[in-house]
C-alpha atoms as a PDB file:
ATOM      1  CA  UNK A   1     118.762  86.720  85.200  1.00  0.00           C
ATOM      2  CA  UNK A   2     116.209  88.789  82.794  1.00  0.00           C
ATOM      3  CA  UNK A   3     115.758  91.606  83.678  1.00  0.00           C
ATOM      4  CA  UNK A   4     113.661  93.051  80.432  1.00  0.00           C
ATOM      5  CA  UNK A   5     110.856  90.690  81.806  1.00  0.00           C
ATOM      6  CA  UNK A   6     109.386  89.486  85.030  1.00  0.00           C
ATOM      7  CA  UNK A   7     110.859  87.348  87.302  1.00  0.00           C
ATOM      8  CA  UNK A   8     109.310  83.556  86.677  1.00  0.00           C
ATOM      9  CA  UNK A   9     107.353  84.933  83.391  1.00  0.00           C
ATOM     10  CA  UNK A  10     107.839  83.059  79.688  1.00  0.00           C
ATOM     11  CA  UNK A  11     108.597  85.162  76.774  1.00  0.00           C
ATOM     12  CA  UNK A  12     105.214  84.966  75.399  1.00  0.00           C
ATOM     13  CA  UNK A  13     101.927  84.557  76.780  1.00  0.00           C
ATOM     14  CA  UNK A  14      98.573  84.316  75.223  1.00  0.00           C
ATOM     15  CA  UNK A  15      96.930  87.354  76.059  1.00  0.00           C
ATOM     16  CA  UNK A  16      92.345  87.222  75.838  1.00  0.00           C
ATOM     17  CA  UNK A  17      90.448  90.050  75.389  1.00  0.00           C
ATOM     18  CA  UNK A  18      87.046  88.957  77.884  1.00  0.00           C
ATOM     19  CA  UNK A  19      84.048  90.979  77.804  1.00  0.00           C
ATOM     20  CA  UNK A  20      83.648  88.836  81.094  1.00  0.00           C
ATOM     21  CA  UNK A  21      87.147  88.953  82.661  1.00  0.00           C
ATOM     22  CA  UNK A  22      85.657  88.011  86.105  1.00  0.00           C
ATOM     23  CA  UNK A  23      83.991  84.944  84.894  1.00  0.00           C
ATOM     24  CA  UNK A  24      87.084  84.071  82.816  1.00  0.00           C
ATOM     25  CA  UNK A  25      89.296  84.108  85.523  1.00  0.00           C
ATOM     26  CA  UNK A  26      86.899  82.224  88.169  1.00  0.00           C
ATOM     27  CA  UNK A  27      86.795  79.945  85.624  1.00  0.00           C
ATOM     28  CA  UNK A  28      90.839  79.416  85.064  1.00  0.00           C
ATOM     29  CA  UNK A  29      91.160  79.061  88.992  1.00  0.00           C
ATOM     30  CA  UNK A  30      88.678  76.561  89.078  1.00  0.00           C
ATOM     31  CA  UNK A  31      89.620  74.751  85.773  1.00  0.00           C
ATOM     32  CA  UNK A  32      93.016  74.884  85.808  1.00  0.00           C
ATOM     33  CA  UNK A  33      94.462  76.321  89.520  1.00  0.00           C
ATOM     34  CA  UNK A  34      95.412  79.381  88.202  1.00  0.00           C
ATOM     35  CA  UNK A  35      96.423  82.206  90.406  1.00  0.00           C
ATOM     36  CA  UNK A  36      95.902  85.919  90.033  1.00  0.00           C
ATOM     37  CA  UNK A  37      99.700  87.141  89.517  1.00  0.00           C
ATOM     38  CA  UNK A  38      98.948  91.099  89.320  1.00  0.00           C
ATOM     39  CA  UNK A  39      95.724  93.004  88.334  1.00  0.00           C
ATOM     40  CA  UNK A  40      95.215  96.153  87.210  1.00  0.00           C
ATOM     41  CA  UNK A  41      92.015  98.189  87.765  1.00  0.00           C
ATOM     42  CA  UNK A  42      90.375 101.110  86.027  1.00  0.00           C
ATOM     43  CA  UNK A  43      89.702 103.720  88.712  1.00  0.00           C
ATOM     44  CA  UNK A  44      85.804 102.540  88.656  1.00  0.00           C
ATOM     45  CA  UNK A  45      87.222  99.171  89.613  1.00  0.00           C
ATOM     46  CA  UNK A  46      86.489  97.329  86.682  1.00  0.00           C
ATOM     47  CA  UNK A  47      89.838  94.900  85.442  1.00  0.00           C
ATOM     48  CA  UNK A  48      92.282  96.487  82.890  1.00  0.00           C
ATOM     49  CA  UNK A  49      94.082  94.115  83.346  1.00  0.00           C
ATOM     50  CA  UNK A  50      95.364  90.514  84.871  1.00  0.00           C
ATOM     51  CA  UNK A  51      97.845  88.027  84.650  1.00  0.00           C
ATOM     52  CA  UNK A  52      97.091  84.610  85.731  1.00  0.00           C
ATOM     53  CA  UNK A  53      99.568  81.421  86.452  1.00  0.00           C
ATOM     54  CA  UNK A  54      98.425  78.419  85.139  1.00  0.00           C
ATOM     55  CA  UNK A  55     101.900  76.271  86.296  1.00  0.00           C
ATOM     56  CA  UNK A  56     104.442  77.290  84.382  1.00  0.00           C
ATOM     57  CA  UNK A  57     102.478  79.555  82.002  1.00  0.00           C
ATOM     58  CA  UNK A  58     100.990  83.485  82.255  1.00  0.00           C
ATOM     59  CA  UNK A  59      97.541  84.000  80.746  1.00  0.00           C
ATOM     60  CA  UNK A  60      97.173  87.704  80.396  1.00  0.00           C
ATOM     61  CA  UNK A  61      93.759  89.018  80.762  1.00  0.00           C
ATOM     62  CA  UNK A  62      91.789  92.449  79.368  1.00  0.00           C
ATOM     63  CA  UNK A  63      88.653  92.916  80.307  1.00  0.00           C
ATOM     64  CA  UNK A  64      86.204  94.302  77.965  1.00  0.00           C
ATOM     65  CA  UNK A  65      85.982  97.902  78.603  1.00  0.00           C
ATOM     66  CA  UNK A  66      89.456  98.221  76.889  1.00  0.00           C
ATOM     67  CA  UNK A  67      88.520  99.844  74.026  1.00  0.00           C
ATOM     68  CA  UNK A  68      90.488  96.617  71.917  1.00  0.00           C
ATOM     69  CA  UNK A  69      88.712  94.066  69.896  1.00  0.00           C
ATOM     70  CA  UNK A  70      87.999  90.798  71.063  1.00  0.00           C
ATOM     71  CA  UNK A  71      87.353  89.351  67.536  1.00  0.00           C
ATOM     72  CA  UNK A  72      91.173  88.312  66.931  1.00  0.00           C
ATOM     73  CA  UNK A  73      93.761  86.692  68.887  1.00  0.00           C
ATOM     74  CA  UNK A  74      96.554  88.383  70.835  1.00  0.00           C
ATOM     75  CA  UNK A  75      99.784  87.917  72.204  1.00  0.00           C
ATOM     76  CA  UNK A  76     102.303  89.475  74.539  1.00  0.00           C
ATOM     77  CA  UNK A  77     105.827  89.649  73.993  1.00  0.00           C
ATOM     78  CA  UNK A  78     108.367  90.371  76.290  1.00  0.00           C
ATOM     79  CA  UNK A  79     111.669  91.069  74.009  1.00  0.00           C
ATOM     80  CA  UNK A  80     115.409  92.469  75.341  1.00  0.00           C
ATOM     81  CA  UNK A  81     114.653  95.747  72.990  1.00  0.00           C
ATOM     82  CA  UNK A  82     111.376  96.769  72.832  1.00  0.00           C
ATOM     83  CA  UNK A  83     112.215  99.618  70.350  1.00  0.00           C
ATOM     84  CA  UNK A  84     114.295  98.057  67.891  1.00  0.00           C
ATOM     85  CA  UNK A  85     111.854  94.978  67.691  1.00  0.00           C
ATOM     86  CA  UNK A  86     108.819  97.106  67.425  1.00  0.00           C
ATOM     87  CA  UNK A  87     110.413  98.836  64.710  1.00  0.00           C
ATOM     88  CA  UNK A  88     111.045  95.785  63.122  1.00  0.00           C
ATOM     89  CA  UNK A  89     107.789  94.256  63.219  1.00  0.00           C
ATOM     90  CA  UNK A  90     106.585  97.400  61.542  1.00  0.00           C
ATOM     91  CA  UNK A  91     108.691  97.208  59.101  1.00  0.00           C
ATOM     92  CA  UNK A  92     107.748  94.101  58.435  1.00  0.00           C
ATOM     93  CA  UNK A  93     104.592  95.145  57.557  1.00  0.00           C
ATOM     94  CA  UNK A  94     102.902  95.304  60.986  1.00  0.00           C
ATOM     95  CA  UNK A  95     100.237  97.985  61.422  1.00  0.00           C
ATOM     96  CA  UNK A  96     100.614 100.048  64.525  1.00  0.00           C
ATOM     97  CA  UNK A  97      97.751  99.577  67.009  1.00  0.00           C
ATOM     98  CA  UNK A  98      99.628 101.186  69.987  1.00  0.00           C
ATOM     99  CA  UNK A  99     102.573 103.902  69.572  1.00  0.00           C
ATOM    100  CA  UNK A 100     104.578 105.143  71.115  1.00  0.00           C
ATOM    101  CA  UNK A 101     106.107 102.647  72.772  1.00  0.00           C
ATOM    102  CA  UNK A 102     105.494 103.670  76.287  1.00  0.00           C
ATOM    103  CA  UNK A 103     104.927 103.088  79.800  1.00  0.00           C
ATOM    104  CA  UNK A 104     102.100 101.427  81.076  1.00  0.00           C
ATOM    105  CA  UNK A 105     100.819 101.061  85.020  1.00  0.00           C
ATOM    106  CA  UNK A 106     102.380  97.929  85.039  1.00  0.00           C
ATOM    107  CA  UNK A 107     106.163  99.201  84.577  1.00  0.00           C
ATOM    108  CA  UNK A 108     106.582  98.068  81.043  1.00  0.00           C
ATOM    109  CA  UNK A 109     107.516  99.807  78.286  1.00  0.00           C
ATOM    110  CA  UNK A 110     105.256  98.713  75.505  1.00  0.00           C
ATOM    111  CA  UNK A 111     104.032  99.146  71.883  1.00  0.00           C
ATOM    112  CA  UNK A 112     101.456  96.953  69.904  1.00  0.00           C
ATOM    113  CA  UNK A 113     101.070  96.043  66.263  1.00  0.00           C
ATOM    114  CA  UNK A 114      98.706  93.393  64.219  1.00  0.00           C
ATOM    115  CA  UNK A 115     100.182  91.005  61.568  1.00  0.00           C
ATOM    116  CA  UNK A 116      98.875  90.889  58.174  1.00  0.00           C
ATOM    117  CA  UNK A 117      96.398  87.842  59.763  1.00  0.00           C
ATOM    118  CA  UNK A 118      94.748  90.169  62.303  1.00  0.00           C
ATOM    119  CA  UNK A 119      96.853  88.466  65.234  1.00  0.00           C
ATOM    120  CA  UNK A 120      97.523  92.013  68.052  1.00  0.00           C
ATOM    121  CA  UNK A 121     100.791  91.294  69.452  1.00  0.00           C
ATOM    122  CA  UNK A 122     102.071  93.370  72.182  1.00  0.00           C
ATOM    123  CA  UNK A 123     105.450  93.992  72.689  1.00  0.00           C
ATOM    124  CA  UNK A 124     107.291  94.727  75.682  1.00  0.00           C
ATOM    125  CA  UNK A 125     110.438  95.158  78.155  1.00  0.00           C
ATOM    126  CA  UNK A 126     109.588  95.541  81.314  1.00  0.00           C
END
């Protein structure tokens, strides 16, 4: 068993930035059957965040009062060590977007960096 990521959850999932996040997912449930895993909300009740199951595959979901740009793509990435891999995508020549690594509401311990394309990813261990 992992335990550094969610039960039933792939190593990587896309992860969309929606200005719309309610649309978005009505639409995935009606497209594609996908199913709200968890959801985070800001205390105003607005998404922070979702995870939706498409089959076998997690669609993570920010809505747009994040503060993060929607023009580029990102990705999450849950990883064994969230620290040493972190560290090495920085020194890799990622630029930090999110550091510390830390916490977040949804029991991961995470940190975020963009690749010399503009692609966010953010990595994690939950």
């Amino acid at each position: 068993m992992d335990d550094w990521k969610p039960v039933g959850y792939p190593s990587m999932s896309p992860y969309l930035i929606c200005h719309d996040a309610e649309k978005v997912i009505a639409f995935l449930g009606a497209a594609f059957d996908g199913v709200v895993q968890r959801r985070f909300d800001h205390p105003d009740g607005a998404l922070m965040h979702a995870e939706i199951r498409i089959d076998d595959g997690i669609v993570m979901i920010g809505g747009g009062a994040t503060g993060a740009k929607g023009d580029g793509a990102h990705i999450h990435l849950y990883v064994e060590d969230v620290s040493s891999t972190f560290a090495r995508a920085v020194a890799a020549g990622g630029a930090v977007v999110q550091q510390p690594v830390r916490k977040s509401e949804d029991d991961d311990l995470r940190g975020g960096v963009r690749d010399p394309s503009g692609t966010t990813w953010w990595i994690a261990t939950q």
